[in-house]
C-alpha atoms as a PDB file:
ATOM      1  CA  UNK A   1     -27.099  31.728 110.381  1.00  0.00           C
ATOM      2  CA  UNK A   2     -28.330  31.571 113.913  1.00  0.00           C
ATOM      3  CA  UNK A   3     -26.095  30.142 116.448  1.00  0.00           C
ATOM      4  CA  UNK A   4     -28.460  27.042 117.364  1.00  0.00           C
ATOM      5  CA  UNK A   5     -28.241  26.137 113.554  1.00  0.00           C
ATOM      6  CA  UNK A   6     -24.596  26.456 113.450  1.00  0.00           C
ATOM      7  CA  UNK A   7     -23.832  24.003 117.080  1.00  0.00           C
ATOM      8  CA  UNK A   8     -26.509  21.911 115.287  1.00  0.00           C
ATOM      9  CA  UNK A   9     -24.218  21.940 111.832  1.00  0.00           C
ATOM     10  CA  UNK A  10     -21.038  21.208 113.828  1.00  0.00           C
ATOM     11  CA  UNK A  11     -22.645  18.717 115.828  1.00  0.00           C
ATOM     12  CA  UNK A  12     -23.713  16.405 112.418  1.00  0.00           C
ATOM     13  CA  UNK A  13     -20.369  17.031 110.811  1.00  0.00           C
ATOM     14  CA  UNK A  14     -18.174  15.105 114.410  1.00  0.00           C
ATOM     15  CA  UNK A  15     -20.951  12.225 113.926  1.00  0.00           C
ATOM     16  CA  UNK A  16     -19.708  11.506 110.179  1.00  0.00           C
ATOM     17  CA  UNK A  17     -16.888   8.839 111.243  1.00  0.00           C
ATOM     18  CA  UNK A  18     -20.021   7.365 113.769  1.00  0.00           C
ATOM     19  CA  UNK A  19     -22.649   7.005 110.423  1.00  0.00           C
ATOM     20  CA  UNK A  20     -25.125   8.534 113.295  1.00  0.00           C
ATOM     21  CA  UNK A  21     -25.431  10.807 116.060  1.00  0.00           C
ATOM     22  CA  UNK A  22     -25.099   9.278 119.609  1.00  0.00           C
ATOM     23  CA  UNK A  23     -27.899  10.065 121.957  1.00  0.00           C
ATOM     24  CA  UNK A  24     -26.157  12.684 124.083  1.00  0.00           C
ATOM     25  CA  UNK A  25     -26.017  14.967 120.688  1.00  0.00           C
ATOM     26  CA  UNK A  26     -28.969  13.956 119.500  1.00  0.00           C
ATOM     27  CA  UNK A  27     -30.794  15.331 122.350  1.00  0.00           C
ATOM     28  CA  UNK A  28     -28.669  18.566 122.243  1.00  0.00           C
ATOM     29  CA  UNK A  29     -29.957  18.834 118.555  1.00  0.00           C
ATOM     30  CA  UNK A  30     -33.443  18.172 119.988  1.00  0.00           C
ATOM     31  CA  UNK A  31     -33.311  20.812 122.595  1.00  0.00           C
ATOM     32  CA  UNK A  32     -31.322  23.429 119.981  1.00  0.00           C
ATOM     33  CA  UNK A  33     -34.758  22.619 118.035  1.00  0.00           C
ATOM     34  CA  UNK A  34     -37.056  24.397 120.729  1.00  0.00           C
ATOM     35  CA  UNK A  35     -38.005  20.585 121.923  1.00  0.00           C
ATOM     36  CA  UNK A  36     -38.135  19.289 125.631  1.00  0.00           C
ATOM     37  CA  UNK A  37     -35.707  16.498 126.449  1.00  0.00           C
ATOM     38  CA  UNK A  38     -34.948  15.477 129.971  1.00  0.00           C
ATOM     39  CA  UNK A  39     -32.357  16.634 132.398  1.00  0.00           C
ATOM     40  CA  UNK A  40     -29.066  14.804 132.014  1.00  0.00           C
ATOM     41  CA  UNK A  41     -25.280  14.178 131.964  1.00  0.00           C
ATOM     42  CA  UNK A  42     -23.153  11.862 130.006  1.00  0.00           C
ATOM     43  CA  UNK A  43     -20.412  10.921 131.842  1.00  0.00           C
ATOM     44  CA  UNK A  44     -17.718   8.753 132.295  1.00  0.00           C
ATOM     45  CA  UNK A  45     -17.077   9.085 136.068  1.00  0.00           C
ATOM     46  CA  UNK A  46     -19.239   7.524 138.270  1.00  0.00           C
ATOM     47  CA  UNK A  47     -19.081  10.079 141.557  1.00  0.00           C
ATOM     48  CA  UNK A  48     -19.747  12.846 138.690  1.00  0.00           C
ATOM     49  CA  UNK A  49     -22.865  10.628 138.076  1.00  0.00           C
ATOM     50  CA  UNK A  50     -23.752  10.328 141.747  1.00  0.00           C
ATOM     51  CA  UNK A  51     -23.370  14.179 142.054  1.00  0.00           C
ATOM     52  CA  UNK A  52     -26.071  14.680 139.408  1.00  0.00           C
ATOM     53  CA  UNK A  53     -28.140  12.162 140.684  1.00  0.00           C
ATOM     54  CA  UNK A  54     -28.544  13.296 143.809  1.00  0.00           C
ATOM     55  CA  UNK A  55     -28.855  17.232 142.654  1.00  0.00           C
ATOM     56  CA  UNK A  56     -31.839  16.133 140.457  1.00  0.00           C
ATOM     57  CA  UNK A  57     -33.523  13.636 142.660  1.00  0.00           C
ATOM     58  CA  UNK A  58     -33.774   9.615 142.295  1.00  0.00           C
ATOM     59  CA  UNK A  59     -35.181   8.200 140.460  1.00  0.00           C
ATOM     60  CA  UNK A  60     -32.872   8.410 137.445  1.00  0.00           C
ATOM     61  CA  UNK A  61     -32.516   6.271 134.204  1.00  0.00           C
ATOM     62  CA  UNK A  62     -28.807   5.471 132.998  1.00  0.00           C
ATOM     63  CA  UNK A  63     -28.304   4.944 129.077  1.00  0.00           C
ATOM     64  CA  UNK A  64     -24.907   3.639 127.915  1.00  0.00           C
ATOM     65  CA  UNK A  65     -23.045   5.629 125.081  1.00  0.00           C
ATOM     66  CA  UNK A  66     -21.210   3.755 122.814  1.00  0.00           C
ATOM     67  CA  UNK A  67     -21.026   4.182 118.860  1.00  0.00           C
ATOM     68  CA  UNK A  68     -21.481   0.671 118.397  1.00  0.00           C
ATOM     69  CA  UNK A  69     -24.554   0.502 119.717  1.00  0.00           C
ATOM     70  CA  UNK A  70     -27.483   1.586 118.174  1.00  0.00           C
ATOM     71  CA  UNK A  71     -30.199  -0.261 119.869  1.00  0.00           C
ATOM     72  CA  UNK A  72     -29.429  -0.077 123.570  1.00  0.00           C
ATOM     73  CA  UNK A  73     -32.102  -2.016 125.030  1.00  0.00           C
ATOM     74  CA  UNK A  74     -31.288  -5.278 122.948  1.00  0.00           C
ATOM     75  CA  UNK A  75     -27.953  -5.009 124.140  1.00  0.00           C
ATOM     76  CA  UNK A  76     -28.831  -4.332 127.878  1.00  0.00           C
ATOM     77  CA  UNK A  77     -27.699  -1.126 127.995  1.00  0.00           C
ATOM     78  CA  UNK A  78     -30.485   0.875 129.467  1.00  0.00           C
ATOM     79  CA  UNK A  79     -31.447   0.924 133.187  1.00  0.00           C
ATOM     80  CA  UNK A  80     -34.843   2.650 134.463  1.00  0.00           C
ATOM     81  CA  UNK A  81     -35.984   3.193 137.718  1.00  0.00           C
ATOM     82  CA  UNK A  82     -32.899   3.915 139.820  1.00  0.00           C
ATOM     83  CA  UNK A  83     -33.475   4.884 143.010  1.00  0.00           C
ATOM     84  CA  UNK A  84     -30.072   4.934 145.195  1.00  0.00           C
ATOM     85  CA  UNK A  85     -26.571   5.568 144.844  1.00  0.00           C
ATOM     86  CA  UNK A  86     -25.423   1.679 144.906  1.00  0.00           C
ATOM     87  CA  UNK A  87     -27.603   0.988 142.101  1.00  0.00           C
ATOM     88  CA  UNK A  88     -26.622   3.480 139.856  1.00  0.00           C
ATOM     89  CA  UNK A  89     -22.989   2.310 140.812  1.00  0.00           C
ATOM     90  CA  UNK A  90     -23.698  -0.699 139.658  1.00  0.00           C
ATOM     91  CA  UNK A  91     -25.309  -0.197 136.481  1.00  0.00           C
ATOM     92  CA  UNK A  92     -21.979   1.896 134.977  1.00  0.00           C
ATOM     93  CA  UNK A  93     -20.042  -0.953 136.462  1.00  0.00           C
ATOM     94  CA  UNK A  94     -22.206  -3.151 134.028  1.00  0.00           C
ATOM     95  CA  UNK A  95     -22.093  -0.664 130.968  1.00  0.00           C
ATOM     96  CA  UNK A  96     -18.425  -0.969 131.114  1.00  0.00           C
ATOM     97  CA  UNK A  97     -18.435  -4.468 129.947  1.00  0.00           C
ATOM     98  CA  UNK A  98     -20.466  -3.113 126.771  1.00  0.00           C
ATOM     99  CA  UNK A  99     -18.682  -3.215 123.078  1.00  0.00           C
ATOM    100  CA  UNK A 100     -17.607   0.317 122.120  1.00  0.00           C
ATOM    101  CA  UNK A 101     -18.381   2.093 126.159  1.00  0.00           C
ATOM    102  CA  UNK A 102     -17.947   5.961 126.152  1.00  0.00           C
ATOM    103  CA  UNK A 103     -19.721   6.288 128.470  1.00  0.00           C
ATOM    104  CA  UNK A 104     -23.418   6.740 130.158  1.00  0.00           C
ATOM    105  CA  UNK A 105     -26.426   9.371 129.951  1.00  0.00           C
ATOM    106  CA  UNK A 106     -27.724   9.892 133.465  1.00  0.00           C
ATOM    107  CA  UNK A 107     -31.330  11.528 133.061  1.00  0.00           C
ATOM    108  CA  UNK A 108     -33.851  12.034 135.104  1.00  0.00           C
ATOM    109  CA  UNK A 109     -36.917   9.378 134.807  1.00  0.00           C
ATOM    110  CA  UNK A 110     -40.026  10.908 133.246  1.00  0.00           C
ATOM    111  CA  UNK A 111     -43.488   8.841 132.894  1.00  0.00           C
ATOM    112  CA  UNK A 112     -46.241   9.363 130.688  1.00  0.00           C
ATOM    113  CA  UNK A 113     -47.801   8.003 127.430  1.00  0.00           C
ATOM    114  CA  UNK A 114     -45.286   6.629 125.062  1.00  0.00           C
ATOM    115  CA  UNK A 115     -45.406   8.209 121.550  1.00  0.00           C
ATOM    116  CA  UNK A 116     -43.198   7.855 118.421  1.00  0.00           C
ATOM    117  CA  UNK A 117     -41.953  10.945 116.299  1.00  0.00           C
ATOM    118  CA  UNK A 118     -40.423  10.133 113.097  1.00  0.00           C
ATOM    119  CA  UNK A 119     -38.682  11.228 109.892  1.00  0.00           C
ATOM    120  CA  UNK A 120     -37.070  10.015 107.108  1.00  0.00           C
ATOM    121  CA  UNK A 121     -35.936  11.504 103.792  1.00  0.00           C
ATOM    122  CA  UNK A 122     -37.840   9.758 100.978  1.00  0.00           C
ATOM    123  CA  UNK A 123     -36.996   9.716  97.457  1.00  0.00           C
ATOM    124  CA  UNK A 124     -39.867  10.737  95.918  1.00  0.00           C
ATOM    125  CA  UNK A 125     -41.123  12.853  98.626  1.00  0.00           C
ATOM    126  CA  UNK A 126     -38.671  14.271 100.711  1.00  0.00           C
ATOM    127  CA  UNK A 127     -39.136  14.560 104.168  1.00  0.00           C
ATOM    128  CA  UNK A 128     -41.323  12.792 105.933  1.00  0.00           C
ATOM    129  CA  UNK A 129     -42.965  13.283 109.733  1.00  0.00           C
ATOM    130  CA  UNK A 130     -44.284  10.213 111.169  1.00  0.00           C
ATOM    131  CA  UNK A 131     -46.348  10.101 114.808  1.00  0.00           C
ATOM    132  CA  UNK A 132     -47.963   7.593 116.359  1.00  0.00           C
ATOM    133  CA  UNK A 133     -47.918   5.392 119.631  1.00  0.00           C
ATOM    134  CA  UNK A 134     -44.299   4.599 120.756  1.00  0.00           C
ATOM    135  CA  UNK A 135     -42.491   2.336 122.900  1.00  0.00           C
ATOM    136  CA  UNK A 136     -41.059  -1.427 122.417  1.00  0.00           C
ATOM    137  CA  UNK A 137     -44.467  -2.057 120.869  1.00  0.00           C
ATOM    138  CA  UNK A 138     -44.221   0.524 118.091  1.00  0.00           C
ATOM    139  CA  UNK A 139     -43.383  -2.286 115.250  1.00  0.00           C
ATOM    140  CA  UNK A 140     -46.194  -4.422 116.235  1.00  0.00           C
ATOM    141  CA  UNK A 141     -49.192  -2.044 116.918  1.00  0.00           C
ATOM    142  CA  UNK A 142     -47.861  -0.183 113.606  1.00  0.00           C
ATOM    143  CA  UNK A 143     -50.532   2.912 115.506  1.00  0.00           C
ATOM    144  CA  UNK A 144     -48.723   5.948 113.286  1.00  0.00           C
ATOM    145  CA  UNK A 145     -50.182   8.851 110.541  1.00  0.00           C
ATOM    146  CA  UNK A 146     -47.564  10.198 108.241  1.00  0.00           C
ATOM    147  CA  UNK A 147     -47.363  13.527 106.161  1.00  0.00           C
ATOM    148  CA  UNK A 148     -44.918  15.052 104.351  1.00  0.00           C
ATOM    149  CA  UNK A 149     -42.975  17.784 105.854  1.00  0.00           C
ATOM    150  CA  UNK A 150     -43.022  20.667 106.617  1.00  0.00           C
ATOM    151  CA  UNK A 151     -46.047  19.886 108.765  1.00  0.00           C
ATOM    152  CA  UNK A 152     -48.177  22.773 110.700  1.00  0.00           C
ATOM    153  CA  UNK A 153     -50.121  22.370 113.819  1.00  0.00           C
ATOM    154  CA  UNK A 154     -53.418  21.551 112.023  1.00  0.00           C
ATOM    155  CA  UNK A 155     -51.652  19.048 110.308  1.00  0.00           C
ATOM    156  CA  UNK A 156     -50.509  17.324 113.667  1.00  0.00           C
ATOM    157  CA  UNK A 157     -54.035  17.394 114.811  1.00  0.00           C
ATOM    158  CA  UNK A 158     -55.203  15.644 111.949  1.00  0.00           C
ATOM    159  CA  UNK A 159     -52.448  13.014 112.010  1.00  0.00           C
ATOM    160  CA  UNK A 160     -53.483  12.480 116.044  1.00  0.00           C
ATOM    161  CA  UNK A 161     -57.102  12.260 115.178  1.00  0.00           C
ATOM    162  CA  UNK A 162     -56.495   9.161 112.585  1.00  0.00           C
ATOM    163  CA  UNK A 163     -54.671   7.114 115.666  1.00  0.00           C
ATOM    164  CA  UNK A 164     -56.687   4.417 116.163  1.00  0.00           C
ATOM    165  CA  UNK A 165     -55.221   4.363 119.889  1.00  0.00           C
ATOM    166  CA  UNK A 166     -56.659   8.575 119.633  1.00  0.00           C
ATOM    167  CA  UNK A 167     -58.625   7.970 122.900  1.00  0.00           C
ATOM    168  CA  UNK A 168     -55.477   7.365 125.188  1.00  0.00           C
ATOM    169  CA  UNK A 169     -54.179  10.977 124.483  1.00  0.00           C
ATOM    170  CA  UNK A 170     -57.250  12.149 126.003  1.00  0.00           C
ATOM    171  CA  UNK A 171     -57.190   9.789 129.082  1.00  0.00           C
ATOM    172  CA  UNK A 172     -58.683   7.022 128.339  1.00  0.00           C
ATOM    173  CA  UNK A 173     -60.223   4.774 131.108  1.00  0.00           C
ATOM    174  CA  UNK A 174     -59.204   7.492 133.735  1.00  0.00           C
ATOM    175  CA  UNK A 175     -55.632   7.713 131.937  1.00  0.00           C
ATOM    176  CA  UNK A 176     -54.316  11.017 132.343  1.00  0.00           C
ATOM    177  CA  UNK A 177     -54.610  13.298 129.564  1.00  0.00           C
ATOM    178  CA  UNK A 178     -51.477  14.476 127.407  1.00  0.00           C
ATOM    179  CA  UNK A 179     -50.186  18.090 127.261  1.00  0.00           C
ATOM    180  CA  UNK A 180     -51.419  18.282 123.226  1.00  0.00           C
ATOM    181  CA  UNK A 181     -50.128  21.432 123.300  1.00  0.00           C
ATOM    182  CA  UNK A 182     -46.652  20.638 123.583  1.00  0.00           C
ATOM    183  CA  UNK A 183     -47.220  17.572 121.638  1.00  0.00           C
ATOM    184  CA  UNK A 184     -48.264  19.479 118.738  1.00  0.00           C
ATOM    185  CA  UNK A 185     -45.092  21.832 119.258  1.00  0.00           C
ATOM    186  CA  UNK A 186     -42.868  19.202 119.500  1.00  0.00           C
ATOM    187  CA  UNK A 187     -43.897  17.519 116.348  1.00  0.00           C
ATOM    188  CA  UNK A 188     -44.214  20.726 114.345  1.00  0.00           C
ATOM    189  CA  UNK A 189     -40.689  21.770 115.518  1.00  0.00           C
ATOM    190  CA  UNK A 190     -39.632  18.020 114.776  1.00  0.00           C
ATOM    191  CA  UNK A 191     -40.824  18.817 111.537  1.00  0.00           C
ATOM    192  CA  UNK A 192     -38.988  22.257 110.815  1.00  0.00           C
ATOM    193  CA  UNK A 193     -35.425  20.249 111.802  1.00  0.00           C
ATOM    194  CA  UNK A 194     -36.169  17.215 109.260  1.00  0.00           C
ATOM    195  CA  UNK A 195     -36.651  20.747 106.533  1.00  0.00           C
ATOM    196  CA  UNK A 196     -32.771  21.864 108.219  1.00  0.00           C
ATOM    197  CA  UNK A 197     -31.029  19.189 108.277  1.00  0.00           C
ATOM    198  CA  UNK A 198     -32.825  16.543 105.188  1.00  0.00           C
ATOM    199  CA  UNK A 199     -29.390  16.753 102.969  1.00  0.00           C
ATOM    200  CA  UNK A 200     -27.797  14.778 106.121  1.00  0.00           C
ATOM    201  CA  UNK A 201     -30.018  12.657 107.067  1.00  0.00           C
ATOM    202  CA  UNK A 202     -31.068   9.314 106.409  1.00  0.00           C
ATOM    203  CA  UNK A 203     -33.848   9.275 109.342  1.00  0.00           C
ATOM    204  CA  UNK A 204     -34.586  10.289 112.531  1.00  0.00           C
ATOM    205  CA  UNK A 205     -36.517   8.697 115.494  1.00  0.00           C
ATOM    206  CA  UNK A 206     -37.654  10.373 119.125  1.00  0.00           C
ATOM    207  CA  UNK A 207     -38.475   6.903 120.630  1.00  0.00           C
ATOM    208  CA  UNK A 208     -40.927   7.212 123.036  1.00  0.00           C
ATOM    209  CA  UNK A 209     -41.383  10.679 123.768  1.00  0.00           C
ATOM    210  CA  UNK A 210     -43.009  10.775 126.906  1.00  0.00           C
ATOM    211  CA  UNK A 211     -46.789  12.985 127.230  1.00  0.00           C
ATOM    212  CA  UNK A 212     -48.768  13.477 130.548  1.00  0.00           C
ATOM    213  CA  UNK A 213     -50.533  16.395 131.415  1.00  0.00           C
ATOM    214  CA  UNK A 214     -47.624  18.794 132.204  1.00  0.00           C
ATOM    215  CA  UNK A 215     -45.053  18.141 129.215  1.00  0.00           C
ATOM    216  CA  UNK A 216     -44.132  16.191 126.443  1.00  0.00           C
ATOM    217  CA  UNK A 217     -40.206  15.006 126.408  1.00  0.00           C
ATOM    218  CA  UNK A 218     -37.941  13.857 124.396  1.00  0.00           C
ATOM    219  CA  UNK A 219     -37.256  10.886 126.233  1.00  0.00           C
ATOM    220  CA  UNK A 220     -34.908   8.704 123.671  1.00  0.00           C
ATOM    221  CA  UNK A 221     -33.340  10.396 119.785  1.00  0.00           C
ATOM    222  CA  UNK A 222     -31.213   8.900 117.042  1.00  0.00           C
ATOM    223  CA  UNK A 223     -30.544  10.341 113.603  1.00  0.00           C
ATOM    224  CA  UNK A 224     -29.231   8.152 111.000  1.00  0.00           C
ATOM    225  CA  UNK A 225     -26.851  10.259 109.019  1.00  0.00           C
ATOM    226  CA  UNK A 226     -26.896   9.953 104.781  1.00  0.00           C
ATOM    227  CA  UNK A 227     -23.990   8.408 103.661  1.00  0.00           C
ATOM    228  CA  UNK A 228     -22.107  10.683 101.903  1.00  0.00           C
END
């Protein structure tokens, strides 16, 4: 078994007690995968924070880890767009106050458009790969294509081209085109770690991943682990 398979194993098996794995694996599992997630640290000490900051350039986005929290915007818990060192102190002073704190993920801030990449194990099916557009509007433009896994890149292309928000990836409107490319790839590879890992999982989301020209990143990841 290759070695990315086995951190990936050990990493699901410490998320058991959790029910799911907290975004700091998660993207580890991502970028294990072959995908693109974003420079960061999780951390408990602010100056450590500050350090990293500072290394990779403002601005930043902070994240709060806690297992009790699954949806961290609702709860406050996610801060975009820092630009100094007294704001990013200030944000983990705020994330302390938040039920179950670990922590917080310190990344840096990527733009681009906002896409969903989904999975989920159905019981009829299997696994299941789900794209479309992403974001805090994803449940109410309900933009997504589905096929059931595993998915090759002509499959991806097909599932883009039935978007009925298509144009944006393009650059619609002088938008700026999206690396299709590495969207592809990161959807195909999404695909081949729903095939790994579908007797532990209940679903998995990459909420948005962020495309522009250059890349396409993981920008947020959850898996929902099957209870067992």
């Amino acid at each position: 078994m290759p070695d990315e398979e086995i951190e990936i194993k050990k990493i699901i098996e410490r998320s058991r007690e959790t029910g799911w794995v907290l975004e700091p694996d998660a993207k580890r599992v991502m970028a294990l995968s072959g995908m693109d997630v974003p420079q960061g640290l999780f951390t408990a000490d602010p100056d450590e924070a500050l350090r990293f900051a500072r290394k990779i350039g403002y601005p930043v986005v902070a994240k709060v880890v806690s297992p009790r929290i699954v949806h961290k915007s609702e709860a406050g818990g996610v801060a975009t767009g820092i630009r100094d060192d007294k704001t990013l102190a200030a944000v983990f002073e705020r994330f302390r106050s938040l039920d179950g704190y670990m922590g917080v993920l310190v990344e840096e801030s990527v733009s681009g458009l906002e896409l969903i990449v989904g999975g989920k194990v159905d019981e009829q099916f299997g696994p299941v790969v789900l794209v479309g557009m992403g974001g805090v509007g994803v449940e109410i433009y309900r933009d997504t294509a589905i096929r059931m896994a595993p998915i090759e890149a002509k499959d991806v292309e097909g599932m883009l081209r039935e978007l009925t928000a298509s144009r944006l990836l393009d650059g619609y409107r002088g938008g700026r085109p999206v690396n299709r490319d590495a969207l592809v790839r990161t959807v195909v590879k999404f695909s081949c770690l729903l095939m790994e890992i579908e007797g532990n999982m209940e679903s998995a989301d990459l909420n948005p991943v962020m495309c522009n020209p250059e890349r396409c990143v993981v920008a947020d990841a959850r898996i929902m682990l099957a209870q067992k």
